[in-house]
Protein backbone atom coordinates (compact mmCIF):
# COMPACT_ATOMS: atom_id res chain seq x y z
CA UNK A 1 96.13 104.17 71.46
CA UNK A 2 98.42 101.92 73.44
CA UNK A 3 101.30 104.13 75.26
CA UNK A 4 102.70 101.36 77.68
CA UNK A 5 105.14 102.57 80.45
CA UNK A 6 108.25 100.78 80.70
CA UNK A 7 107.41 99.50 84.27
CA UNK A 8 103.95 99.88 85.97
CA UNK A 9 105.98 102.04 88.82
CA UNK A 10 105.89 104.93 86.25
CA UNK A 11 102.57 104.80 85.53
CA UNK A 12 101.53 108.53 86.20
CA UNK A 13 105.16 110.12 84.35
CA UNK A 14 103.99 108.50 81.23
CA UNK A 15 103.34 110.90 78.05
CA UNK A 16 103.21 110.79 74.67
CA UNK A 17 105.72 110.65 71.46
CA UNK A 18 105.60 113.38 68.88
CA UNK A 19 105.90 110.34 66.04
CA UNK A 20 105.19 106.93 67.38
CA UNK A 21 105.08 104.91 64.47
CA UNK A 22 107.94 105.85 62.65
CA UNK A 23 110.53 108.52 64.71
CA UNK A 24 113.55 106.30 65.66
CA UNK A 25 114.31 108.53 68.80
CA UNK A 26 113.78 106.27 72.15
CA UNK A 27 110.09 105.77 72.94
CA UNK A 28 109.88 107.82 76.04
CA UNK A 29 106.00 107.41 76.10
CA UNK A 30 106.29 103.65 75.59
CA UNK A 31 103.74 103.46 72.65
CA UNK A 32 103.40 99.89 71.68
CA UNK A 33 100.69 99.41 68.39
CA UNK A 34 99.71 95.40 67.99
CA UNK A 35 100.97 93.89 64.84
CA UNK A 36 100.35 90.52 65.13
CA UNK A 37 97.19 89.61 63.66
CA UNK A 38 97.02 86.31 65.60
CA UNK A 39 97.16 88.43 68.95
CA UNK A 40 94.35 90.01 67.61
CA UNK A 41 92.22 86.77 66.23
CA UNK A 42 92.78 85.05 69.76
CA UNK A 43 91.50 88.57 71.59
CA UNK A 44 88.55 88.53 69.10
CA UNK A 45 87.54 84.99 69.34
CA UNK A 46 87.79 85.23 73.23
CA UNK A 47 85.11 87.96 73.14
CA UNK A 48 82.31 86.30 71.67
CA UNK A 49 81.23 89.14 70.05
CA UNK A 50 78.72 89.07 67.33
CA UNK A 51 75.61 90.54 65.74
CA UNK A 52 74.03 92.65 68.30
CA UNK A 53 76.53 92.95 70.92
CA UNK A 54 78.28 96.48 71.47
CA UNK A 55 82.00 95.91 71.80
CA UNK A 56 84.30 99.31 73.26
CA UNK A 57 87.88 99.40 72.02
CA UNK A 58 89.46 101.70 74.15
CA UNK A 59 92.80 102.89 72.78
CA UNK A 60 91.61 101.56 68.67
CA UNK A 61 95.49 103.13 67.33
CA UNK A 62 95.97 102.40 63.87
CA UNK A 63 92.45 99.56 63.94
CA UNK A 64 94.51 96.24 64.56
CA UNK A 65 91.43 95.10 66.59
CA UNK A 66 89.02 97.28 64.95
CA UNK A 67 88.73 95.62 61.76
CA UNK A 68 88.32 91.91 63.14
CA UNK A 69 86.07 92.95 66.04
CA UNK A 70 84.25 94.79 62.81
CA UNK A 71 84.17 91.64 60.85
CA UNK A 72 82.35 89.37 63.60
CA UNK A 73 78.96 91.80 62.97
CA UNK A 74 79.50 93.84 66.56
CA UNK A 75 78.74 97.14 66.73
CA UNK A 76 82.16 98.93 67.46
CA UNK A 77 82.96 101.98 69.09
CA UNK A 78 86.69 102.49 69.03
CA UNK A 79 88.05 104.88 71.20
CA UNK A 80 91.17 107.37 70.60
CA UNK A 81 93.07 110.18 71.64
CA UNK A 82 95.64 110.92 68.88
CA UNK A 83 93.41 112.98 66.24
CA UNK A 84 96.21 111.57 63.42
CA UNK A 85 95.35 108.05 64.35
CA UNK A 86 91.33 109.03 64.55
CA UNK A 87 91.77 110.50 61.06
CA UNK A 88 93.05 107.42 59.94
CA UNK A 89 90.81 105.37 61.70
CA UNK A 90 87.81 107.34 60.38
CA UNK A 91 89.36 106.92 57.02
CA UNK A 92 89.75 103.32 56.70
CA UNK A 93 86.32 102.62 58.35
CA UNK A 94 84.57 105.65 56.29
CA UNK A 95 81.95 102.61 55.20
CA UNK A 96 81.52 100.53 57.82
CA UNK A 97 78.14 101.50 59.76
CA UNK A 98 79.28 98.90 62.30
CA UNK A 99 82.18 101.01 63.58
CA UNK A 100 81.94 104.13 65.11
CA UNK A 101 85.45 106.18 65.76
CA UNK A 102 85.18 108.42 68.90
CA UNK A 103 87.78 111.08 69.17
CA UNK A 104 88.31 110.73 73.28
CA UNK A 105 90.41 110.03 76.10
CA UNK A 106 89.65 106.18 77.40
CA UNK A 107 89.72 107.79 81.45
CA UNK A 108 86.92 109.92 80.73
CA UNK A 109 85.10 108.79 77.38
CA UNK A 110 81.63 108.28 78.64
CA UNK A 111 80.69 104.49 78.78
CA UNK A 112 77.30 102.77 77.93
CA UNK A 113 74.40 102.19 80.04
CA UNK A 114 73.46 98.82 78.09
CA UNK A 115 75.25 95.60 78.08
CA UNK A 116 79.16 95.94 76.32
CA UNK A 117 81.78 94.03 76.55
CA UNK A 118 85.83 95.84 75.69
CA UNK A 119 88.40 94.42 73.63
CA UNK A 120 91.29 96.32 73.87
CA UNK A 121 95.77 96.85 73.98
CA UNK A 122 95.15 99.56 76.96
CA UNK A 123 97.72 101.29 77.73
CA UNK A 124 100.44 100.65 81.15
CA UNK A 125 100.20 103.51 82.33
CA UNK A 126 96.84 103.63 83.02
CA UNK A 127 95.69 99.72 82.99
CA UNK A 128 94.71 100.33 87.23
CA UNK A 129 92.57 103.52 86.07
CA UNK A 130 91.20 101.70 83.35
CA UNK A 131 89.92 98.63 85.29
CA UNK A 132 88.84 100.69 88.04
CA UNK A 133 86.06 102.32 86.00
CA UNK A 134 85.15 99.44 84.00
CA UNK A 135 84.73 97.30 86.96
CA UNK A 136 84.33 98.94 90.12
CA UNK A 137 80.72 100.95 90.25
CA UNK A 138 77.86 98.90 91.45
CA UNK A 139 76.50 99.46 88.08
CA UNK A 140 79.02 98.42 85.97
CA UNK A 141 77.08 97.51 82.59
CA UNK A 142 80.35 96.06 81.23
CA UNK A 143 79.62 92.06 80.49
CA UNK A 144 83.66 91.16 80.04
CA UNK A 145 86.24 92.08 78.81
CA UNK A 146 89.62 91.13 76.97
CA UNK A 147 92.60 93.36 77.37
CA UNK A 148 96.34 93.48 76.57
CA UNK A 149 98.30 94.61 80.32
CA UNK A 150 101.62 94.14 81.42
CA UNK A 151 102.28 90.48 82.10
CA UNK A 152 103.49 91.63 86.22
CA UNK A 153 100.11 93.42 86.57
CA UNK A 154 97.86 90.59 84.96
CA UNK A 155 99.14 88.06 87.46
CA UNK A 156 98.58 90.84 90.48
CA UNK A 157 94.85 91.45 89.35
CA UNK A 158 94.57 87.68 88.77
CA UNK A 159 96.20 86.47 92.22
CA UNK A 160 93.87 84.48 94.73
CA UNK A 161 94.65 86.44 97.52
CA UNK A 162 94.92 90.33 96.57
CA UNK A 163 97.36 92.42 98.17
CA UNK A 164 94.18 95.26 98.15
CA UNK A 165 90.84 95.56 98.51
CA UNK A 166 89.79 97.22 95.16
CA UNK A 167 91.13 94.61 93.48
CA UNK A 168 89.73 91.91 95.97
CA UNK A 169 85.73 93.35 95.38
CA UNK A 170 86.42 93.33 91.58
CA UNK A 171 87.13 89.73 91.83
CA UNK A 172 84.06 89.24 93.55
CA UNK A 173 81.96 90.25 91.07
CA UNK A 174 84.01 89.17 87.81
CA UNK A 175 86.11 85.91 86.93
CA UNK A 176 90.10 87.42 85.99
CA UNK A 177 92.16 85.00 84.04
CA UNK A 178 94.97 84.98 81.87
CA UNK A 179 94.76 83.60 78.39
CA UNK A 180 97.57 83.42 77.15
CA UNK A 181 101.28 85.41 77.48
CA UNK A 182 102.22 88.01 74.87
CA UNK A 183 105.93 88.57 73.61
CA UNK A 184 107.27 91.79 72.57
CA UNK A 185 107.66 91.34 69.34
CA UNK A 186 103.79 91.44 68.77
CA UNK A 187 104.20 95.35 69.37
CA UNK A 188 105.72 97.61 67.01
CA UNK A 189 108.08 99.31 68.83
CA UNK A 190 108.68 96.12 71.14
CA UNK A 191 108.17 97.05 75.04
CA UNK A 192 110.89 96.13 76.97
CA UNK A 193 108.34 92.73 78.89
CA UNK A 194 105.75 90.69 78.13
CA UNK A 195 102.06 91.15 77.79
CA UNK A 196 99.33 89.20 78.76
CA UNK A 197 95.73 89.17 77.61
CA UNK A 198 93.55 89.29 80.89
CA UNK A 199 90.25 87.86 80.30
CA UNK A 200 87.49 89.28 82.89
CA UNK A 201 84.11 87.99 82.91
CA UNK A 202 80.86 88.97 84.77
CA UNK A 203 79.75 86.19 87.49
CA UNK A 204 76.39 85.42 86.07
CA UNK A 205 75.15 84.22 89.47
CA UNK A 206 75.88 86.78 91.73
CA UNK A 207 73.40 88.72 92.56
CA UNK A 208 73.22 92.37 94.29
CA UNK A 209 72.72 91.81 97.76
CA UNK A 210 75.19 89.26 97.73
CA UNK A 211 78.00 91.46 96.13
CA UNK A 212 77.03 94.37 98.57
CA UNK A 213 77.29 91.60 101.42
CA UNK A 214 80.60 90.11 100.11
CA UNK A 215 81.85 93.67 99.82
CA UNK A 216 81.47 94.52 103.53
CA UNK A 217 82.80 90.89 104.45
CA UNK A 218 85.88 91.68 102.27
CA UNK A 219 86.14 95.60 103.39
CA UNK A 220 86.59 94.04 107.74
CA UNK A 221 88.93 91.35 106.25
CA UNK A 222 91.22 93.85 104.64
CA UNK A 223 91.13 96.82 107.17
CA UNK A 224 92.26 93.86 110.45
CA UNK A 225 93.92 90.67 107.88
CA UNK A 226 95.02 89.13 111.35
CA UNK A 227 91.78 89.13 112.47
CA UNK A 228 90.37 85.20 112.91
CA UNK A 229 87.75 85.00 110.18
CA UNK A 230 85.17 83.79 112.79
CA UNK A 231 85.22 87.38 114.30
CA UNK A 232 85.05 88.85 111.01
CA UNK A 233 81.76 86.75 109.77
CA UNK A 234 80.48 86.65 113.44
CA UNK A 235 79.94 90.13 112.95
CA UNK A 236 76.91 90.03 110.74
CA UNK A 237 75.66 86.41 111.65
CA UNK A 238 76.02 84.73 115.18
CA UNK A 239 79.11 83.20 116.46
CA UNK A 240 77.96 79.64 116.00
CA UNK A 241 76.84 80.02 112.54
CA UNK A 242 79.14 81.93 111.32
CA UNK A 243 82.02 78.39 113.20
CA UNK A 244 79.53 76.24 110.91
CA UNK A 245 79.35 78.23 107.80
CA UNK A 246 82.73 78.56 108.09
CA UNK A 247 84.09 74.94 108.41
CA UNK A 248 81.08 73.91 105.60
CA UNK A 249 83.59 75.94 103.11
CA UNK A 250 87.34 74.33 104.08
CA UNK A 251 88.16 77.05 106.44
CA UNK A 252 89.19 76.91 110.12
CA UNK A 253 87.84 78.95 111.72
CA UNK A 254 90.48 80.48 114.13
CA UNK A 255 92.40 81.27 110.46
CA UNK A 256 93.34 84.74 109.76
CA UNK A 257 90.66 87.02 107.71
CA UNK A 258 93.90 87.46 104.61
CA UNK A 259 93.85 83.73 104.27
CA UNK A 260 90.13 82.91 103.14
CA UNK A 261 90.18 83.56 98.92
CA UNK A 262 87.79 86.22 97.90
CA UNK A 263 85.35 83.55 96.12
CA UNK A 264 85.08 81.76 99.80
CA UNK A 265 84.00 85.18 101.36
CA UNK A 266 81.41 85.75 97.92
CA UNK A 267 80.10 82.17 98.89
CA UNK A 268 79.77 83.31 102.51
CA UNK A 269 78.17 86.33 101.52
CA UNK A 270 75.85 84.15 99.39
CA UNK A 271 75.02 81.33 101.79
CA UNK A 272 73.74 84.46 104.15
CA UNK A 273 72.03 86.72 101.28
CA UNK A 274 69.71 83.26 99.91
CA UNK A 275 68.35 82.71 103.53
């Protein structure tokens, strides 16, 4: 169930509301439910998902994406914390077999080992803790994803040149877009900004020794930025190869490591991993 902090500062002082859908005292845990079934067809559509795929909702609240996610065939495992909302849930999808409601907290539910994709309002507070284990372990199975996040964090996670390296190496492995922006009034109670839905897709062509690769390239980028990017690639391939590779992508190469874009150091990585 969504529970959105007001700002993404006060991510780890968020809690929870004793009635979120209907006490009129101030939303202190910043629970936002989707109620605009047009967020919800765009989020759906996005996906792709359809017979045979395995789709995790994490946060499923009151089944505002369950129930189209449901309808495209997927096999649905919706994920929630509040046992009123999973009695409800479990209620109104009683006979479904497609849709599975698992009583759990999306930081710790365990995840699949076989191809899934999420679909999913996650919440503020924990959006970072959220992405981190969906896309950071080298053995991710997650395929994409399409999320709800606060519209400040979407364009962090989707900027070309991230201010950190976690974010930089998930970028390396996964397209991050934004689809669309979200107004407040698509949330009942409205938050205080706008949303955006973050679309994240797998790179299909990237393969394992090139992500490891890219990863170290990225890792001495980000520990010296002002470092010249010849110094950082002529560390794993000789000076004058790593001048040619370099100017072969754009890039001078006397330029500081923080001003190549991740995908030029995953094209590095790959021009050195297919020889």
């Amino acid at each position: 169930m969504p529970r959105h902090a007001r700002t993404h500062s006060r991510q780890n002082r968020a809690g929870r509301a004793n009635h979120p859908a209907n006490s009129g005292a101030p939303n202190h845990a910043g629970i936002h439910l989707l109620r605009d079934p047009s967020v919800s067809a765009r989020m759906v559509s996005s996906s792709g998902a359809g017979p045979g795929d395995l789709v995790i909702e994490l946060g499923a609240g009151l089944g505002a994406l369950t129930a189209p996610l449901a309808a495209t065939g997927a096999r649905v495992i919706a994920v929630e914390r509040d046992p009123r909302f999973v009695a409800k849930l479990r209620r109104r999808f009683a006979g479904d077999d497609g849709v599975r409601v698992v009583e759990a907290d999306a930081r710790t539910v365990m995840l699949p080992h076989r191809p899934y994709r999420v679909v999913a309002n996650i919440p503020y507070a924990i959006s970072t803790a959220l992405l981190r284990r969906l896309l950071d372990p080298e053995t991710t199975s997650v395929a994409g994803a399409d999320l709800l996040v606060e519209w400040g964090f979407a364009k962090r996670m989707t900027d070309t040149h991230p201010r950190d390296l976690e974010v930089a190496w998930w970028q390396a492995r996964f397209e991050l877009g934004i689809a669309g922006r979200v107004r407040p009034g698509s949330f009942r109670p409205a938050p205080s900004v706008d949303s955006a839905h973050l679309v994240v897709r797998r790179r299909a062509d990237v393969s394992r020794a090139q992500a490891r690769l890219a990863r170290r390239l990225l890792q001495d980028a980000y520990r010296q930025p002002r470092r010249p990017a010849r110094d950082v690639l002529g560390a794993h391939v000789p000076k004058k190869r790593a001048h040619r590779l370099l100017t072969s992508t754009g890039i001078d190469p006397p330029a500081a490591a923080s001003s190549v874009p991740v995908t030029t150091w995953l094209a590095l990585a790959g021009e050195l991993t297919a020889t």
